[in-house]
Protein backbone atom coordinates (compact mmCIF):
# COMPACT_ATOMS: atom_id res chain seq x y z
CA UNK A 1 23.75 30.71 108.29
CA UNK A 2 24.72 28.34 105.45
CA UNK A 3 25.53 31.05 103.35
CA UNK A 4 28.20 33.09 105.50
CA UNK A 5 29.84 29.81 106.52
CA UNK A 6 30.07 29.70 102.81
CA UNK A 7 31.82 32.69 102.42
CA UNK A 8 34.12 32.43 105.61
CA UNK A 9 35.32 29.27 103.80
CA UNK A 10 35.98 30.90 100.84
CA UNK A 11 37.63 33.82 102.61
CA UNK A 12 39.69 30.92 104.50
CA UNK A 13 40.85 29.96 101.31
CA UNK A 14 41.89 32.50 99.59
CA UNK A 15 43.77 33.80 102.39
CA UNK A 16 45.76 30.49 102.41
CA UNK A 17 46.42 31.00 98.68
CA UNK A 18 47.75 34.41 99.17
CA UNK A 19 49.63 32.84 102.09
CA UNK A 20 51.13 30.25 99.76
CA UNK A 21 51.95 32.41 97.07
CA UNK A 22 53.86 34.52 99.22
CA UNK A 23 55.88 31.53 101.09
CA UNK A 24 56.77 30.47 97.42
CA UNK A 25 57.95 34.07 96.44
CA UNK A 26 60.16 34.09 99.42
CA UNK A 27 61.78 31.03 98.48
CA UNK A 28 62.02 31.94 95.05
CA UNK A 29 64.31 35.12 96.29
CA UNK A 30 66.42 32.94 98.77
CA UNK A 31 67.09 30.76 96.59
CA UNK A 32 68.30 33.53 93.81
CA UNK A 33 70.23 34.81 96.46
CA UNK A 34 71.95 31.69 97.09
CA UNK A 35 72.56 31.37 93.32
CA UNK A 36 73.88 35.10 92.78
CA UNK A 37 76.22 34.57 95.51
CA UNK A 38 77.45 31.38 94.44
CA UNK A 39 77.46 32.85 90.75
CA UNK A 40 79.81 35.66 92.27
CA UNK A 41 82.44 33.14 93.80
CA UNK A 42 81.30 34.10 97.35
CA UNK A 43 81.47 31.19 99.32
CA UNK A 44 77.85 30.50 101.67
CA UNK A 45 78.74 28.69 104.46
CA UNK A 46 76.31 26.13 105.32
CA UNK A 47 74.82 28.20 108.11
CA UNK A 48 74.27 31.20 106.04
CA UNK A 49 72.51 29.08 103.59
CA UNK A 50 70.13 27.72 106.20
CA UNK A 51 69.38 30.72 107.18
CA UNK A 52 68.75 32.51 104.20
CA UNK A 53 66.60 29.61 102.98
CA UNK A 54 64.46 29.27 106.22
CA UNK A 55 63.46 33.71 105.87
CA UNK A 56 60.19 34.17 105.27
CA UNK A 57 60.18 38.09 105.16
CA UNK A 58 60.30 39.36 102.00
CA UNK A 59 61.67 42.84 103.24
CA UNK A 60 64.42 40.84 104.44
CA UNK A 61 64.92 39.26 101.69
CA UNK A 62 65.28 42.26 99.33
CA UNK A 63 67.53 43.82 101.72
CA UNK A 64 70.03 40.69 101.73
CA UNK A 65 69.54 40.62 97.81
CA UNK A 66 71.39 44.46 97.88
CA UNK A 67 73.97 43.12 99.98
CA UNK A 68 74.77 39.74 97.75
CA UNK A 69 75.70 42.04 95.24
CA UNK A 70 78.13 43.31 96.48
CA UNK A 71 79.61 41.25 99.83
CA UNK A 72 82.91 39.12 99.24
CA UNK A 73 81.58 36.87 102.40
CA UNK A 74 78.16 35.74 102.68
CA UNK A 75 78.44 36.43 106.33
CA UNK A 76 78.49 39.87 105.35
CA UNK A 77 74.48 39.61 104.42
CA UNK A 78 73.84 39.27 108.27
CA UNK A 79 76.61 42.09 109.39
CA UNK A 80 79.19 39.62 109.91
CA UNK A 81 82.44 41.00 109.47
CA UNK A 82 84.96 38.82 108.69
CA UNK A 83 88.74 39.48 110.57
CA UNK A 84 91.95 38.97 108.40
CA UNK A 85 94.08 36.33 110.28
CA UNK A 86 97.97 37.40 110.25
């Protein structure tokens, strides 16, 4: 008994390492996101940043990485188009 509560513990923990790792990965890549935009001159409104920074999903995050190369408005990341005023 002692011995697989042993090794669901262990189990436990690496899972949360794994888990932790790939939190820290995800922030990692908002963050560079953030930074390449900023790099660029592209402007990230406050709510763009928030919610760039609070994305967990890595897919997601590549994805939005593509499209910071190449937007002129970070809004443009979540399909935001921006109209001309005139």
């Amino acid at each position: 008994m002692e011995k697989t509560f042993l090794k669901g513990q262990e189990k436990g923990r690496a899972a949360g390492r794994e888990e932790g790792r790939e939190e820290g990965r995800a922030q990692e890549r908002a963050q560079l996101i953030v930074s390449l935009l900023e790099k660029r001159g592209v402007p990230v409104q406050s709510e763009h940043r928030e919610r760039i920074m609070s994305c967990t999903d890595l897919e997601t995050l590549g994805g939005w990485w593509d499209q910071a190369l190449i937007v002129e408005e970070s809004g443009e990341l979540f399909g935001e188009r921006h109209e001309p005023q005139g």
